[in-house]
PDB file of N, CA and C in Angstrom:
ATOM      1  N   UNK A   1       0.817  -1.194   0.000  1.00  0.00           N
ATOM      2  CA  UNK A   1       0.000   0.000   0.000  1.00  0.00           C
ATOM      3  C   UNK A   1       0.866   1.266   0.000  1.00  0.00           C
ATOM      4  N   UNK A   2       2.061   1.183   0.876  1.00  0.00           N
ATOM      5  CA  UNK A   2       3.099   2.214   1.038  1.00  0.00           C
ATOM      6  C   UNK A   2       3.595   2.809  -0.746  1.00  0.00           C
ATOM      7  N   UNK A   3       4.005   1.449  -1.036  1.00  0.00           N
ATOM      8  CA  UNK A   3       4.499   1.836  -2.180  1.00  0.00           C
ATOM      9  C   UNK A   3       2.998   2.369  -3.334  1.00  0.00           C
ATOM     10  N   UNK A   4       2.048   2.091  -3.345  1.00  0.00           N
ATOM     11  CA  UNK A   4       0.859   2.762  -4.027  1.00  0.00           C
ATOM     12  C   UNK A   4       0.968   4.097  -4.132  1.00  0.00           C
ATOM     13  N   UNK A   5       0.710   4.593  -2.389  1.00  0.00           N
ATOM     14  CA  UNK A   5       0.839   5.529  -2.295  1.00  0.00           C
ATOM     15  C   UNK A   5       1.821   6.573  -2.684  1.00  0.00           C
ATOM     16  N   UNK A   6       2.971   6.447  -2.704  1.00  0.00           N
ATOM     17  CA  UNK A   6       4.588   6.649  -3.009  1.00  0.00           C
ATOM     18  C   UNK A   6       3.665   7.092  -5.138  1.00  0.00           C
ATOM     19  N   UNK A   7       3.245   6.151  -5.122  1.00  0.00           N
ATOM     20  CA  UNK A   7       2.704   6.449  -6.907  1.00  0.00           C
ATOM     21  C   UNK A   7       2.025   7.302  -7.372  1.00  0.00           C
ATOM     22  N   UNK A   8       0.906   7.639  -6.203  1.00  0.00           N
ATOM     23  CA  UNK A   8      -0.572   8.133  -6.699  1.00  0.00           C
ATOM     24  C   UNK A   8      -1.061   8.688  -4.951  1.00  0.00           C
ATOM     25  N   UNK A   9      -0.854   9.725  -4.786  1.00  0.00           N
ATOM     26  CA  UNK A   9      -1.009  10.677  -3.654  1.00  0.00           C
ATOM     27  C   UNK A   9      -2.480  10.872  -2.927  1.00  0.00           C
ATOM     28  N   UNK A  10      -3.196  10.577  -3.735  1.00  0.00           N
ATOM     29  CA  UNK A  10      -4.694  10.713  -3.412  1.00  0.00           C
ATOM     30  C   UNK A  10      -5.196   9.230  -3.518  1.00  0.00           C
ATOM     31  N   UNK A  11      -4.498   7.831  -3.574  1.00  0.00           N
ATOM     32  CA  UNK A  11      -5.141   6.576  -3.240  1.00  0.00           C
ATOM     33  C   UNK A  11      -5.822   6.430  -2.085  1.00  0.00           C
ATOM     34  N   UNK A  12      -6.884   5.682  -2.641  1.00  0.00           N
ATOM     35  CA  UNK A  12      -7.757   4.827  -1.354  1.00  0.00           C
ATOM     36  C   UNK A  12      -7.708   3.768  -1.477  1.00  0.00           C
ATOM     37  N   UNK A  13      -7.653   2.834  -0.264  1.00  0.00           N
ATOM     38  CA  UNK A  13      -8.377   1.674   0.104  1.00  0.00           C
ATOM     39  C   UNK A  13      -9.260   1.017   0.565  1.00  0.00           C
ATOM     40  N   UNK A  14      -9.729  -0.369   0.318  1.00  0.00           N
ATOM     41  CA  UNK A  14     -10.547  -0.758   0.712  1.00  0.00           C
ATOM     42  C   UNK A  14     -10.750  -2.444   0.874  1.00  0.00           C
ATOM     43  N   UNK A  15     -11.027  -3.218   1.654  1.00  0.00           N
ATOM     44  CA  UNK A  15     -10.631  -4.722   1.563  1.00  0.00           C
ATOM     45  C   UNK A  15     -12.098  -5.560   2.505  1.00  0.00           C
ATOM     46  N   UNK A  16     -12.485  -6.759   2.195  1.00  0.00           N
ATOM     47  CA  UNK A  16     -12.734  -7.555   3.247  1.00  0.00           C
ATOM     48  C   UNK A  16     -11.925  -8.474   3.364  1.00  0.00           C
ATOM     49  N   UNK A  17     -12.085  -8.847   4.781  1.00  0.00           N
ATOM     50  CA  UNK A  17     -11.132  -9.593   5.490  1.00  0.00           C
ATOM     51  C   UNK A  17     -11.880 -11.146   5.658  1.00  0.00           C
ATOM     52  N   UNK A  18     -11.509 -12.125   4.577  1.00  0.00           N
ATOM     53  CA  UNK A  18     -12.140 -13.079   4.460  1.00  0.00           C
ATOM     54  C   UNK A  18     -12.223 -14.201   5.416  1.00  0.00           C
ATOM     55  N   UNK A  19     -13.043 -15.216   5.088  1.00  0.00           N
ATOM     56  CA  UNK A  19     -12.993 -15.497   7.024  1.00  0.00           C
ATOM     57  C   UNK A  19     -12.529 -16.844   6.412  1.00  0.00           C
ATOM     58  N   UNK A  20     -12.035 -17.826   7.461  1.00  0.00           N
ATOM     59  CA  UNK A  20     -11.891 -18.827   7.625  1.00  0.00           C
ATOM     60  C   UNK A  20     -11.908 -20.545   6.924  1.00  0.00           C
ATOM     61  N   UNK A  21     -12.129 -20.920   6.389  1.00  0.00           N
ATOM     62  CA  UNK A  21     -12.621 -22.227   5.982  1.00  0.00           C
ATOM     63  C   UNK A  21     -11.940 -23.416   6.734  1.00  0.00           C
ATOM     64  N   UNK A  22     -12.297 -24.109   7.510  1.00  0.00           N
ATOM     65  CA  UNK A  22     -11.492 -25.555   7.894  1.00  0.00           C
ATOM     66  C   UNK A  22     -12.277 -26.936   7.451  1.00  0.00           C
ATOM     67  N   UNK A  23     -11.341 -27.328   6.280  1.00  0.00           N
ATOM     68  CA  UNK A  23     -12.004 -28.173   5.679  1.00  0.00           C
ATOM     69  C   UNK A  23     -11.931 -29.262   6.672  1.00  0.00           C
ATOM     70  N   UNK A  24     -11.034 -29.882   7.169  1.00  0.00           N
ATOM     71  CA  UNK A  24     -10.822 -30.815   8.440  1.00  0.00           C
ATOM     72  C   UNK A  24     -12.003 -31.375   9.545  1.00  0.00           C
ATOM     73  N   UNK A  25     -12.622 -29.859  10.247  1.00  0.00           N
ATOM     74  CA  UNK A  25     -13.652 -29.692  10.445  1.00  0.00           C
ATOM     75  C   UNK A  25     -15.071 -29.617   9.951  1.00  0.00           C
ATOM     76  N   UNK A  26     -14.709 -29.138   8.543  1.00  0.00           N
ATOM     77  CA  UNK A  26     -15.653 -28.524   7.963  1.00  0.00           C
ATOM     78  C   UNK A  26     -16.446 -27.582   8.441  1.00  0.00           C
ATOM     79  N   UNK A  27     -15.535 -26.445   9.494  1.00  0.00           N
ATOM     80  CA  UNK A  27     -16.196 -25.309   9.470  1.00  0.00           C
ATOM     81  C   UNK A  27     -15.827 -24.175   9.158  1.00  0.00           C
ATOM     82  N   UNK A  28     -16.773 -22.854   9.255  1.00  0.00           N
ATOM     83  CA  UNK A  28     -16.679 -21.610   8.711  1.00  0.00           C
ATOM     84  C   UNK A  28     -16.631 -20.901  10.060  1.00  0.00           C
ATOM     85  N   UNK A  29     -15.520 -19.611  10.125  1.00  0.00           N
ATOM     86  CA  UNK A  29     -16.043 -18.707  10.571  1.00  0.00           C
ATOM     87  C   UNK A  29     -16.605 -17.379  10.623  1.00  0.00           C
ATOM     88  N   UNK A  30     -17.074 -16.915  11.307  1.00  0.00           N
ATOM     89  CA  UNK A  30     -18.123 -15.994  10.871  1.00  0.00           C
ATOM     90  C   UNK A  30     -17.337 -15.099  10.281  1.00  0.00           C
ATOM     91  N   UNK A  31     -18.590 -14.398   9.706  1.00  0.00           N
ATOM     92  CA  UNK A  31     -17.833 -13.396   8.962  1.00  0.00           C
ATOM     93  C   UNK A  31     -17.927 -12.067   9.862  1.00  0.00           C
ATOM     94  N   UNK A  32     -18.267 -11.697  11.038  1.00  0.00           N
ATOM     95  CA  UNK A  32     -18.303 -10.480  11.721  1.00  0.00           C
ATOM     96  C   UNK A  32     -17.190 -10.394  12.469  1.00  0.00           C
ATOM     97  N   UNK A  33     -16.533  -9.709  11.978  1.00  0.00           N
ATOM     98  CA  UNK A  33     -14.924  -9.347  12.638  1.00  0.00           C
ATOM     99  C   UNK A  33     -14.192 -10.616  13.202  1.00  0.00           C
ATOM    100  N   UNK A  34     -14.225 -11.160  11.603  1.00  0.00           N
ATOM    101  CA  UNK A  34     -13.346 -12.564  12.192  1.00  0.00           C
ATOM    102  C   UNK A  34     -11.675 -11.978  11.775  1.00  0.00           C
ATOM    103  N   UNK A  35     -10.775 -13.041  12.282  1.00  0.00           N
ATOM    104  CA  UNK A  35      -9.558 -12.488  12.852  1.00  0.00           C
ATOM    105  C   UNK A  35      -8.718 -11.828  11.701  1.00  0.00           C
ATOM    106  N   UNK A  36      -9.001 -12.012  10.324  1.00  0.00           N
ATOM    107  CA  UNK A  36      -8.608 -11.527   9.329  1.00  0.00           C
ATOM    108  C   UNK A  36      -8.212  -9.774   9.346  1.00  0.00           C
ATOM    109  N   UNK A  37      -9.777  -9.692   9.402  1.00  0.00           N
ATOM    110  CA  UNK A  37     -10.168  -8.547   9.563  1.00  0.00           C
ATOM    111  C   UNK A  37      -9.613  -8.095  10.973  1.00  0.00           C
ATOM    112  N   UNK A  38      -9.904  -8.196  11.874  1.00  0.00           N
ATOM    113  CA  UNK A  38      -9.045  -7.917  13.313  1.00  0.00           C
ATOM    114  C   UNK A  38      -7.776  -7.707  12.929  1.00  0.00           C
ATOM    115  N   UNK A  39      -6.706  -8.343  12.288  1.00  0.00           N
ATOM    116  CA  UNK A  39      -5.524  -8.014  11.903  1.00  0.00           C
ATOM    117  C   UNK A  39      -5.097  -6.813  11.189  1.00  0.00           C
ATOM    118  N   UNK A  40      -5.820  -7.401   9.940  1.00  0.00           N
ATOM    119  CA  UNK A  40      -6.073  -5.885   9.154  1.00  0.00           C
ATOM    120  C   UNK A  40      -6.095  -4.551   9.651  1.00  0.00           C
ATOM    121  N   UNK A  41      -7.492  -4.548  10.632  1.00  0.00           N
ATOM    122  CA  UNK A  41      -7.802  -3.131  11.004  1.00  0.00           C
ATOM    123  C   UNK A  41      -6.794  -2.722  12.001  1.00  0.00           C
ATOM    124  N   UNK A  42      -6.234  -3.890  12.753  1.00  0.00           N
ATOM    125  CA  UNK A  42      -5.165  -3.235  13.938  1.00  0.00           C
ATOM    126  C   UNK A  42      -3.823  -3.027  12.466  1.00  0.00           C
ATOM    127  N   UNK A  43      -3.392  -3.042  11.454  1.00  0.00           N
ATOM    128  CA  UNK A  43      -2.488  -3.074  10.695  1.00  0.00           C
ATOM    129  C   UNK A  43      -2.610  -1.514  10.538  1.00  0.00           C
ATOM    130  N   UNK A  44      -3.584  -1.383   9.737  1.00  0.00           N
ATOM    131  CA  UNK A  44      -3.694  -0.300   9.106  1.00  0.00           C
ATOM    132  C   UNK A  44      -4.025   0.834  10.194  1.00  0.00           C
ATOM    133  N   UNK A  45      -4.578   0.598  11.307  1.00  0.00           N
ATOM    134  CA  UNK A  45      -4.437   1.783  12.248  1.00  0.00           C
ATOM    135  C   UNK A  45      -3.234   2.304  12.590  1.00  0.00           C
ATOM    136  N   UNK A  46      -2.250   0.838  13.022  1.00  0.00           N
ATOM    137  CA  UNK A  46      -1.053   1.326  13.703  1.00  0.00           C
ATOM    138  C   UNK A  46       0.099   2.111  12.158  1.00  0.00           C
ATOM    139  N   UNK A  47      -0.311   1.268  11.193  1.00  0.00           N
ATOM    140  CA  UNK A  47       0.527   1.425  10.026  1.00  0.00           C
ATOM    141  C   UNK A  47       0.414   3.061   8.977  1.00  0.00           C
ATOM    142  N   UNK A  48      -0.953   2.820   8.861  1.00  0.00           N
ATOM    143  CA  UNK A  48      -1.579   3.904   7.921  1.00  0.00           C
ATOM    144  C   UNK A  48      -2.094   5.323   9.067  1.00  0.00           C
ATOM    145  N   UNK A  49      -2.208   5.259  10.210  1.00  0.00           N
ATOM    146  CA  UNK A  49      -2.492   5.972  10.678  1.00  0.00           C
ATOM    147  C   UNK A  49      -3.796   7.084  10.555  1.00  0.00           C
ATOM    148  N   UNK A  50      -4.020   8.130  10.747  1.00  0.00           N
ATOM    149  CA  UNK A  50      -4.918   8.886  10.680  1.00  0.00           C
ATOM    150  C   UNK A  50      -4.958  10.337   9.924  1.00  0.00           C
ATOM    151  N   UNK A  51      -3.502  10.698   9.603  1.00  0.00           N
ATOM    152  CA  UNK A  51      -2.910  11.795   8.808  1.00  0.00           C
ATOM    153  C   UNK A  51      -3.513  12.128   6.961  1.00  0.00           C
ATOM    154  N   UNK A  52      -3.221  10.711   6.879  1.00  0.00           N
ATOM    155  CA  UNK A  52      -3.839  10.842   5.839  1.00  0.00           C
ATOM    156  C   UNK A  52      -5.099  10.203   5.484  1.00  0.00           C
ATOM    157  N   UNK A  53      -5.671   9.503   5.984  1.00  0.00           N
ATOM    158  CA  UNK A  53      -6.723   8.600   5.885  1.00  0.00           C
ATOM    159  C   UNK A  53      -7.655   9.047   6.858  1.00  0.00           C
ATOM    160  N   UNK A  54      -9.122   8.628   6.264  1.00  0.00           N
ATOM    161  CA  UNK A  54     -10.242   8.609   7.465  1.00  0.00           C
ATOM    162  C   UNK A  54     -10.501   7.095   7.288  1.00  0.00           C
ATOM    163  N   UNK A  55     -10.665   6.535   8.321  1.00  0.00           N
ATOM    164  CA  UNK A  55     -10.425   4.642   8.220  1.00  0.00           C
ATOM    165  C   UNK A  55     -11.869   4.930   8.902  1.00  0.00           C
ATOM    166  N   UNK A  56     -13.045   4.039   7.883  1.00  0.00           N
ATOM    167  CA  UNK A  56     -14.306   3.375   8.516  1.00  0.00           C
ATOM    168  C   UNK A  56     -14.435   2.099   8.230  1.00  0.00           C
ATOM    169  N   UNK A  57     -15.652   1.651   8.737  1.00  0.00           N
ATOM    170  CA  UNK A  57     -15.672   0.074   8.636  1.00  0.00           C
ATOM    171  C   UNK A  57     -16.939  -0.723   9.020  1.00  0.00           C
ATOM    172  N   UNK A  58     -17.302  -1.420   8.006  1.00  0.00           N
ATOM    173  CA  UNK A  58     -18.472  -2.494   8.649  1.00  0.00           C
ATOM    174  C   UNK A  58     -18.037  -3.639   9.255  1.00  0.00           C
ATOM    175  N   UNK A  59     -18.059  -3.859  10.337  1.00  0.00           N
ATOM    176  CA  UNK A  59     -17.843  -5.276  11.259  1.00  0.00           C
ATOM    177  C   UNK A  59     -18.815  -6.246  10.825  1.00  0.00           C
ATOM    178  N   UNK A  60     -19.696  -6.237  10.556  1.00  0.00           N
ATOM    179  CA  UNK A  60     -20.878  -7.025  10.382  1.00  0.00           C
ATOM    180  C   UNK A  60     -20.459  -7.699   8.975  1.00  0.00           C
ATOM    181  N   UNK A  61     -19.710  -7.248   7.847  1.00  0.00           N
ATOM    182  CA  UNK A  61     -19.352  -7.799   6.883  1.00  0.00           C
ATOM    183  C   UNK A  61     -17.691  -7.824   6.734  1.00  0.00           C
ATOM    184  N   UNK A  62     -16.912  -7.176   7.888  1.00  0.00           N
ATOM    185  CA  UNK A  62     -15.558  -7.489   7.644  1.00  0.00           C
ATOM    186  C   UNK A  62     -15.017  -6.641   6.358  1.00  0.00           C
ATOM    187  N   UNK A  63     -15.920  -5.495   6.854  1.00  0.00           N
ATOM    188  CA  UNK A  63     -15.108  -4.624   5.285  1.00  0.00           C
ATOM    189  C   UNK A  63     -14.065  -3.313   5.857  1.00  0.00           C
ATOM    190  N   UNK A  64     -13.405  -2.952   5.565  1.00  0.00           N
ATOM    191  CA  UNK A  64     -12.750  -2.337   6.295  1.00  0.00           C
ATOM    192  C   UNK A  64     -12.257  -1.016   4.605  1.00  0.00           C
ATOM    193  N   UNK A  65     -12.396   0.792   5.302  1.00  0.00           N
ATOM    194  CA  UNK A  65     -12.097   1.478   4.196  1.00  0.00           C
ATOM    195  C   UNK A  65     -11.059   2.362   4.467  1.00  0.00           C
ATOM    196  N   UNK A  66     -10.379   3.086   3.765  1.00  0.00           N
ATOM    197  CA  UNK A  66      -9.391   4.100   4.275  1.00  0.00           C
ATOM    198  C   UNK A  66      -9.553   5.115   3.052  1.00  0.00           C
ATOM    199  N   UNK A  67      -9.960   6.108   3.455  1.00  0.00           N
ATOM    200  CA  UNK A  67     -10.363   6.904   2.046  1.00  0.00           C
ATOM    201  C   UNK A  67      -9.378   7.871   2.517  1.00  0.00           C
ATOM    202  N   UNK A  68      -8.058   8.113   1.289  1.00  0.00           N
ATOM    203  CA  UNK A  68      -7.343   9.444   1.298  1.00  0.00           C
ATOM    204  C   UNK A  68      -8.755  10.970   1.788  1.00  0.00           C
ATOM    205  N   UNK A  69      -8.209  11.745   2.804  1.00  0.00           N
ATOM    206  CA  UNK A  69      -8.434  12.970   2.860  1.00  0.00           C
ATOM    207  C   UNK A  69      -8.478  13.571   1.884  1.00  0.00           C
ATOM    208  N   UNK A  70      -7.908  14.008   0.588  1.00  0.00           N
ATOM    209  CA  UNK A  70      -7.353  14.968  -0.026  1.00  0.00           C
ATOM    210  C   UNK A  70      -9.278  14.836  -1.320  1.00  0.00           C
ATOM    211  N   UNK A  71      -9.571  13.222  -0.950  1.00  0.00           N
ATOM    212  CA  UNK A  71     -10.737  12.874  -1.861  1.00  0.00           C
ATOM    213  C   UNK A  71     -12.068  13.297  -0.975  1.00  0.00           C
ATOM    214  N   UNK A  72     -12.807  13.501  -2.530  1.00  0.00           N
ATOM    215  CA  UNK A  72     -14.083  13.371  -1.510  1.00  0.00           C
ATOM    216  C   UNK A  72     -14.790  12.449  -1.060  1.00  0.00           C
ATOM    217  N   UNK A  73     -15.101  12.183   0.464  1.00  0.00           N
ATOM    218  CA  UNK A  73     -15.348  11.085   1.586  1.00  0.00           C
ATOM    219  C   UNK A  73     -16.711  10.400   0.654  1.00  0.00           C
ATOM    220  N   UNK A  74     -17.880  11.204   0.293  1.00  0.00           N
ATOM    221  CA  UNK A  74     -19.399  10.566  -0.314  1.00  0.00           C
ATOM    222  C   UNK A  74     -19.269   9.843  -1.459  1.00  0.00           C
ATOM    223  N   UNK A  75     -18.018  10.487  -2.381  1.00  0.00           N
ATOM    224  CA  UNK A  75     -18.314  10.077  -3.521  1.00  0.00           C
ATOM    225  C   UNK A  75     -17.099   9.026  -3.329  1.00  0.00           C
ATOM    226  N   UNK A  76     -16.245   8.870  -2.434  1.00  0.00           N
ATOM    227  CA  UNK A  76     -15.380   7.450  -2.712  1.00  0.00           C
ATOM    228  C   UNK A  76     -15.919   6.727  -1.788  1.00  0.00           C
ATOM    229  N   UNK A  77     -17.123   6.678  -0.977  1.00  0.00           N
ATOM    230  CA  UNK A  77     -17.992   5.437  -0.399  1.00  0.00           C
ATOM    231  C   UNK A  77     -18.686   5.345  -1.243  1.00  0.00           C
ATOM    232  N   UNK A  78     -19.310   6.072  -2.518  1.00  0.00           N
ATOM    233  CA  UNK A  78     -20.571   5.562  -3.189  1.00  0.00           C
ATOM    234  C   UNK A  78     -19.487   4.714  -4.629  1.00  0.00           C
ATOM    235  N   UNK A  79     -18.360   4.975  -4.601  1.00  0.00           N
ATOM    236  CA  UNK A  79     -17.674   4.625  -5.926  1.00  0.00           C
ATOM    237  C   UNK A  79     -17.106   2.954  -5.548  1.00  0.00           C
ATOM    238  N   UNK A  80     -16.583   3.370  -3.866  1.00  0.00           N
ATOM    239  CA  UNK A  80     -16.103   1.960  -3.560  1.00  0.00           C
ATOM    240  C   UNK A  80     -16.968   1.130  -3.301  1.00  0.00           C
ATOM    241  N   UNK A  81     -18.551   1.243  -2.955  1.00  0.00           N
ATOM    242  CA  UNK A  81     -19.551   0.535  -3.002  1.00  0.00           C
ATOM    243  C   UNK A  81     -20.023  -0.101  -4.333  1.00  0.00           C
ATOM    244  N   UNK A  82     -19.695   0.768  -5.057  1.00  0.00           N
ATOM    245  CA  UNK A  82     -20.192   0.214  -6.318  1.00  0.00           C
ATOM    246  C   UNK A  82     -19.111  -0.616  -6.813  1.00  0.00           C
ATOM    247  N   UNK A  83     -18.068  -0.619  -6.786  1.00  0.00           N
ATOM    248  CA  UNK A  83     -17.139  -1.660  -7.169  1.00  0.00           C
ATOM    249  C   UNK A  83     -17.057  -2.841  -6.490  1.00  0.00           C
ATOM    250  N   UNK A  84     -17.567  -2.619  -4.830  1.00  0.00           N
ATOM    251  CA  UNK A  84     -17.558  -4.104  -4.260  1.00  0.00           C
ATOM    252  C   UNK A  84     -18.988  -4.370  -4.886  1.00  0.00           C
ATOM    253  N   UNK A  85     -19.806  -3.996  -4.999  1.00  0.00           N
ATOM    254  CA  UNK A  85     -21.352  -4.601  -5.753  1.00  0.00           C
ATOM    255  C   UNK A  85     -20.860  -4.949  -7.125  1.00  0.00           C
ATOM    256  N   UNK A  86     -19.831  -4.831  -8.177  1.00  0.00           N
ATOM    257  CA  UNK A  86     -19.683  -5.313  -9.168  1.00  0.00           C
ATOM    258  C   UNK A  86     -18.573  -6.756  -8.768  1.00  0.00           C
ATOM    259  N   UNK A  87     -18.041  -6.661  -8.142  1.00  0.00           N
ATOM    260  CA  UNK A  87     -17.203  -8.273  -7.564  1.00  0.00           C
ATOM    261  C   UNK A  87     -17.662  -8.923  -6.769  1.00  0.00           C
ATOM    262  N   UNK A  88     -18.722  -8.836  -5.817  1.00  0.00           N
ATOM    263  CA  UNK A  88     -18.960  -9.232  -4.986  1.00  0.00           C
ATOM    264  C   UNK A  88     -20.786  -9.530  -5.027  1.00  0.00           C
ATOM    265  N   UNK A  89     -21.271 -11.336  -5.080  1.00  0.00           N
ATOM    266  CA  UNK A  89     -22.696 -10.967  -5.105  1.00  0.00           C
ATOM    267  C   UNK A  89     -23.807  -9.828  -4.241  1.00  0.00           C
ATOM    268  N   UNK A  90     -23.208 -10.258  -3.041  1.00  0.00           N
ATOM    269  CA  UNK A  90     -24.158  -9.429  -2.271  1.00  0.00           C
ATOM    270  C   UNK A  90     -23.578  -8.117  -1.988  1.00  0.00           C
ATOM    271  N   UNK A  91     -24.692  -7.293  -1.203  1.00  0.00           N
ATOM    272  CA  UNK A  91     -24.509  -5.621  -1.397  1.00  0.00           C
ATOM    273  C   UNK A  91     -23.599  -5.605  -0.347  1.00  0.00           C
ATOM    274  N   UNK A  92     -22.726  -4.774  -0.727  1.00  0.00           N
ATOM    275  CA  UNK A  92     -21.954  -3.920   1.174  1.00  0.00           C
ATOM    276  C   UNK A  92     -21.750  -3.150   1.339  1.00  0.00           C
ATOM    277  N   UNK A  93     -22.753  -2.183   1.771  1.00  0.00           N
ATOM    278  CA  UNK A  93     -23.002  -0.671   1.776  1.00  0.00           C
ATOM    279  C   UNK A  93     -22.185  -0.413   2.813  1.00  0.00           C
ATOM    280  N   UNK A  94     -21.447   0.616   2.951  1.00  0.00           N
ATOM    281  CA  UNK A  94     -21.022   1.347   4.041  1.00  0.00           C
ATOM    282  C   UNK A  94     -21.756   2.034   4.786  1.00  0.00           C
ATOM    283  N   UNK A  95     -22.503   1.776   6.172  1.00  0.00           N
ATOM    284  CA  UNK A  95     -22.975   3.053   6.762  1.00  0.00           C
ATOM    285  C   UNK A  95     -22.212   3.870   7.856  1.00  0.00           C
ATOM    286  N   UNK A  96     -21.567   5.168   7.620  1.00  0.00           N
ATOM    287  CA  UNK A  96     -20.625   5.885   7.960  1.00  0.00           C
ATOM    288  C   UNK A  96     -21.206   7.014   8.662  1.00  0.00           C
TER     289      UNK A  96
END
């Protein structure tokens, strides 16, 4: 991400933190702030900080966002929504 940024000054991010599979078991874990995501978000807090980023996040789907400051906050939740709705079947709206 460091190096992204280093490219393109006004990048955002955005990720879910996919959960689990144990085929062994054959179980799943949930998808509400499973440890993926827990990692992630403690990553990017301690890493990415708050200077340049406003970091939000749905727990309930393990989505986690960091929208450069320099962008505008509405239109890169309605842009990054729409790109996880084009990869992703179901919806994952951000509510911020």
């Amino acid at each position: 991400m460091l190096n992204i940024l280093e490219k393109d000054k006004l990048a955002t991010f955005s990720f879910i933190g996919a959960n689990t599979y144990d085929p062994v078991s054959d179980t799943e874990e949930e998808i509400d702030r499973n440890q993926r995501w827990k990692v992630y978000k403690y990553a990017m807090e301690a890493r990415m900080g708050t200077e340049i980023f406003t970091h939000a996040m749905v727990p309930g789907l393990s989505k986690y966002v960091m929208i450069n400051k320099q962008q505008d906050i509405n239109f890169m939740l309605y842009e990054i929504d729409r790109i996880f709705n084009l990869v992703y079947e179901k919806e994952l709206y951000l509510n911020f």
